[in-house]
C-alpha atoms as a PDB file:
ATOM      1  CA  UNK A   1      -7.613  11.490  15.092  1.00  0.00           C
ATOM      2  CA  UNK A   2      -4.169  10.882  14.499  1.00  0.00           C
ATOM      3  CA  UNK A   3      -2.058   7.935  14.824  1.00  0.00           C
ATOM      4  CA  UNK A   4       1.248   7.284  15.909  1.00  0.00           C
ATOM      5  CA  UNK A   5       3.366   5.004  12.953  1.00  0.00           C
ATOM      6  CA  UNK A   6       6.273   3.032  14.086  1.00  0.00           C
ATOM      7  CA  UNK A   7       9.241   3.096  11.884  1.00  0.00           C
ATOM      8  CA  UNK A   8       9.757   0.868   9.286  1.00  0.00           C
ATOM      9  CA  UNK A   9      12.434  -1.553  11.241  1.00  0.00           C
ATOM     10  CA  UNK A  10       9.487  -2.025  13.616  1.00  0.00           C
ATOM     11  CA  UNK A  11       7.583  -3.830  10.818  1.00  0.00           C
ATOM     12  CA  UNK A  12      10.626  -5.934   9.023  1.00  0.00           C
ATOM     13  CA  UNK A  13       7.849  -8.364   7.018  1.00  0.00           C
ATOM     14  CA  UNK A  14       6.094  -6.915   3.948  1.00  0.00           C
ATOM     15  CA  UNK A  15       3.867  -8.015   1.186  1.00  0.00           C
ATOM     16  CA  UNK A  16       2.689  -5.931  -1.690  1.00  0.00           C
ATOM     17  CA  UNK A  17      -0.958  -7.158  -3.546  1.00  0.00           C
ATOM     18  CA  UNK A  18      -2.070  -5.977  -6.574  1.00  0.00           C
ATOM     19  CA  UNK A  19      -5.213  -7.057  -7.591  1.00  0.00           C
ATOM     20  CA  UNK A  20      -6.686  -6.133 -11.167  1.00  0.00           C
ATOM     21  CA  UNK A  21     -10.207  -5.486 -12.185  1.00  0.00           C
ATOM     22  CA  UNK A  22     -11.885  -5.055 -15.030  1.00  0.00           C
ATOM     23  CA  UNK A  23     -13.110  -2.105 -14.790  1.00  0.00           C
ATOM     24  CA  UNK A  24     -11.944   0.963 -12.555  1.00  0.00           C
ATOM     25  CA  UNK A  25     -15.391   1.231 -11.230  1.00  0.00           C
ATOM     26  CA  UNK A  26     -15.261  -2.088  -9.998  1.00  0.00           C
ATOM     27  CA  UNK A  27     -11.832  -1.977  -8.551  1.00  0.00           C
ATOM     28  CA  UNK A  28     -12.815   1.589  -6.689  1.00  0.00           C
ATOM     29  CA  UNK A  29     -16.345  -0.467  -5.179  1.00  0.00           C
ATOM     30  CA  UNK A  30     -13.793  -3.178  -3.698  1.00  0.00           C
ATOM     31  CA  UNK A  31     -11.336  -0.872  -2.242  1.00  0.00           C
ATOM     32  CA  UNK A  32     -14.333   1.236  -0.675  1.00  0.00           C
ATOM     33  CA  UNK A  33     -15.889  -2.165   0.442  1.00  0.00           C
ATOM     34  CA  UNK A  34     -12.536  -3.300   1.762  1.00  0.00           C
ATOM     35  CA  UNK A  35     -11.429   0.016   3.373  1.00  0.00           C
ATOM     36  CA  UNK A  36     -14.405   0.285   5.680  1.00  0.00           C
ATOM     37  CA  UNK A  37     -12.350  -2.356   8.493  1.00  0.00           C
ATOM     38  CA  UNK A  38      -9.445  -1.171  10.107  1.00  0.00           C
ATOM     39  CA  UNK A  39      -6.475  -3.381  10.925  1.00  0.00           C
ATOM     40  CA  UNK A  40      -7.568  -4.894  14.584  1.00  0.00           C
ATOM     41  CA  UNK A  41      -3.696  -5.866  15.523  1.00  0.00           C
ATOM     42  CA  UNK A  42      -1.342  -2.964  16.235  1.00  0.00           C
ATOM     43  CA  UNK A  43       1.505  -5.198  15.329  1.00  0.00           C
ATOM     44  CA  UNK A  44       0.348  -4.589  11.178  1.00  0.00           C
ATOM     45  CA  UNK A  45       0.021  -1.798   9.424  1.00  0.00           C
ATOM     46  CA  UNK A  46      -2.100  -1.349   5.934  1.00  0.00           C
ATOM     47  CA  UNK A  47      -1.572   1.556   3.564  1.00  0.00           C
ATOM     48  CA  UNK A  48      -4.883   2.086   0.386  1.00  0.00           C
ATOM     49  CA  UNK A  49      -2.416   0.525  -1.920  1.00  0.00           C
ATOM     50  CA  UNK A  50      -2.616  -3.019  -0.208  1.00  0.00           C
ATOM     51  CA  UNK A  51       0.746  -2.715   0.970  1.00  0.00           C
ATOM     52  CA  UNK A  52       1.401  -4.763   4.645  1.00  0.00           C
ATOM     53  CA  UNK A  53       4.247  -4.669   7.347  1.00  0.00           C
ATOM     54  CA  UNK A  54       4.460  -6.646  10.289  1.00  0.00           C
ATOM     55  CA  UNK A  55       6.127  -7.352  12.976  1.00  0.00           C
ATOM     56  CA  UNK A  56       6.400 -11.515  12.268  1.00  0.00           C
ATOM     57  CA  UNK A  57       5.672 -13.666   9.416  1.00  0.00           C
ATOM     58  CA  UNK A  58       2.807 -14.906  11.570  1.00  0.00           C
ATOM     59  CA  UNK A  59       1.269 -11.804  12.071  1.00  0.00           C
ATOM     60  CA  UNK A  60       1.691 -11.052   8.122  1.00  0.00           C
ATOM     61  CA  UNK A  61       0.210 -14.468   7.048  1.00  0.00           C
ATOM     62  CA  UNK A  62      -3.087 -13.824   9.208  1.00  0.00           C
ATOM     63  CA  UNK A  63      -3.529 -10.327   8.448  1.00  0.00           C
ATOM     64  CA  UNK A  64      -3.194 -10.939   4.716  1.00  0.00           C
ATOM     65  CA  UNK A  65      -5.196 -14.707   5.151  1.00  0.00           C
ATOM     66  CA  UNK A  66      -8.235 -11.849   6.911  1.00  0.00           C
ATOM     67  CA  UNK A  67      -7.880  -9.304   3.941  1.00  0.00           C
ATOM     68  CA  UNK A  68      -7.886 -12.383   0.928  1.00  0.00           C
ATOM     69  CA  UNK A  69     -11.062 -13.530   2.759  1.00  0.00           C
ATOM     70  CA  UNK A  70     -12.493 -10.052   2.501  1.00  0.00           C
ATOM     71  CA  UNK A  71     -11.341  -9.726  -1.421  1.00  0.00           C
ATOM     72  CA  UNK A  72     -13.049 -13.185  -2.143  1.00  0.00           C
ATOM     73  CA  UNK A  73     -16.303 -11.782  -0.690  1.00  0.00           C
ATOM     74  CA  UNK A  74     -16.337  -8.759  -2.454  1.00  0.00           C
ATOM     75  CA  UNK A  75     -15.428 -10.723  -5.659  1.00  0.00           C
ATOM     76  CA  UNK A  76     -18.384 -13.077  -5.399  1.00  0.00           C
ATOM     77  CA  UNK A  77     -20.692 -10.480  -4.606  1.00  0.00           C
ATOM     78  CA  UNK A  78     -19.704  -9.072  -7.508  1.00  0.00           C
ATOM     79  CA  UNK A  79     -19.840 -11.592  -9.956  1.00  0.00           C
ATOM     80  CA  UNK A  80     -23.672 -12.125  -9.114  1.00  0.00           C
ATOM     81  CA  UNK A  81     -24.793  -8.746  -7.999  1.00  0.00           C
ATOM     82  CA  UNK A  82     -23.125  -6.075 -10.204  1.00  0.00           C
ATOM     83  CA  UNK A  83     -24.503  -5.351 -13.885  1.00  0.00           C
ATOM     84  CA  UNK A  84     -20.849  -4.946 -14.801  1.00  0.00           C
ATOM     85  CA  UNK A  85     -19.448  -7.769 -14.426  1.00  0.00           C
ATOM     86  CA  UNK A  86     -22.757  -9.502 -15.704  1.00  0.00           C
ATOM     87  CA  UNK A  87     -22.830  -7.704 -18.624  1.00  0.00           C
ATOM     88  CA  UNK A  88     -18.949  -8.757 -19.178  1.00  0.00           C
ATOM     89  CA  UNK A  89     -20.031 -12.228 -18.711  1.00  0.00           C
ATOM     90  CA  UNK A  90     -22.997 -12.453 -20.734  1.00  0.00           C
ATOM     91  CA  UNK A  91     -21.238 -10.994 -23.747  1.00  0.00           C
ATOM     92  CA  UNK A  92     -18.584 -13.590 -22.980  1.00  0.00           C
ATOM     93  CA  UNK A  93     -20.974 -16.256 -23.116  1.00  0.00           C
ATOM     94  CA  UNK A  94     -22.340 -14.603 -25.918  1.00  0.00           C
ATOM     95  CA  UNK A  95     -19.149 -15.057 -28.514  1.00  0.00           C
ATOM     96  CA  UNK A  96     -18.523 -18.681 -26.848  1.00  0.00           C
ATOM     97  CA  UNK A  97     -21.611 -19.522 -28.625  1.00  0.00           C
ATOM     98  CA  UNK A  98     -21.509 -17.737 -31.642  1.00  0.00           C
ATOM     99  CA  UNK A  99     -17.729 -19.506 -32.016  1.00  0.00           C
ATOM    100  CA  UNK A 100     -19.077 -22.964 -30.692  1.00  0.00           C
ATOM    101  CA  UNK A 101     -22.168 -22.627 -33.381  1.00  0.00           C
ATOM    102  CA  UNK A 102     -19.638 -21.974 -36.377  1.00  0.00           C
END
């Protein structure tokens, strides 16, 4: 299926995210998790690199207020589900105590 885009003066409002993980498997797991919506308004466009355009500053500030939403879920379903980011935390915890015992 193929989609129309509207030029870039269509969409004069922009915001770029770049959001670091730890690990690249991690950060591929929350852009799979994360790709699986499509935009709903056809007044914003989204790109795999988090890059957004919209028409308004209104539109912008809900489409990116959905898509932090989205990111916070995936985050906190990480941090208790996934053995890599436990594993990262225990050994954390792990040379907090060793440096709070000495």
């Amino acid at each position: 299926m193929t989609t129309a885009t509207a030029p870039a003066s269509d969409f004069p409002c922009s915001l770029s995210l770049q959001v670091p993980f730890p690990t690249p498997r991690l950060a591929n797991t929350a852009l799979r998790a994360l790709q699986v919506d499509p935009e709903l308004s056809p007044l914003v466009r989204r790109d795999l690199s988090v890059d957004y355009s919209a028409t308004t500053n209104r539109m912008l500030r809900v489409s990116v207020n959905s898509f932090m939403d989205s990111l916070k879920l995936v985050v906190e379903v990480m941090e208790h589900m996934d053995e890599d980011v436990l594993l990262a935390k225990g050994t954390k915890r792990a040379a907090s105590e060793v440096e709070h015992d000495q």
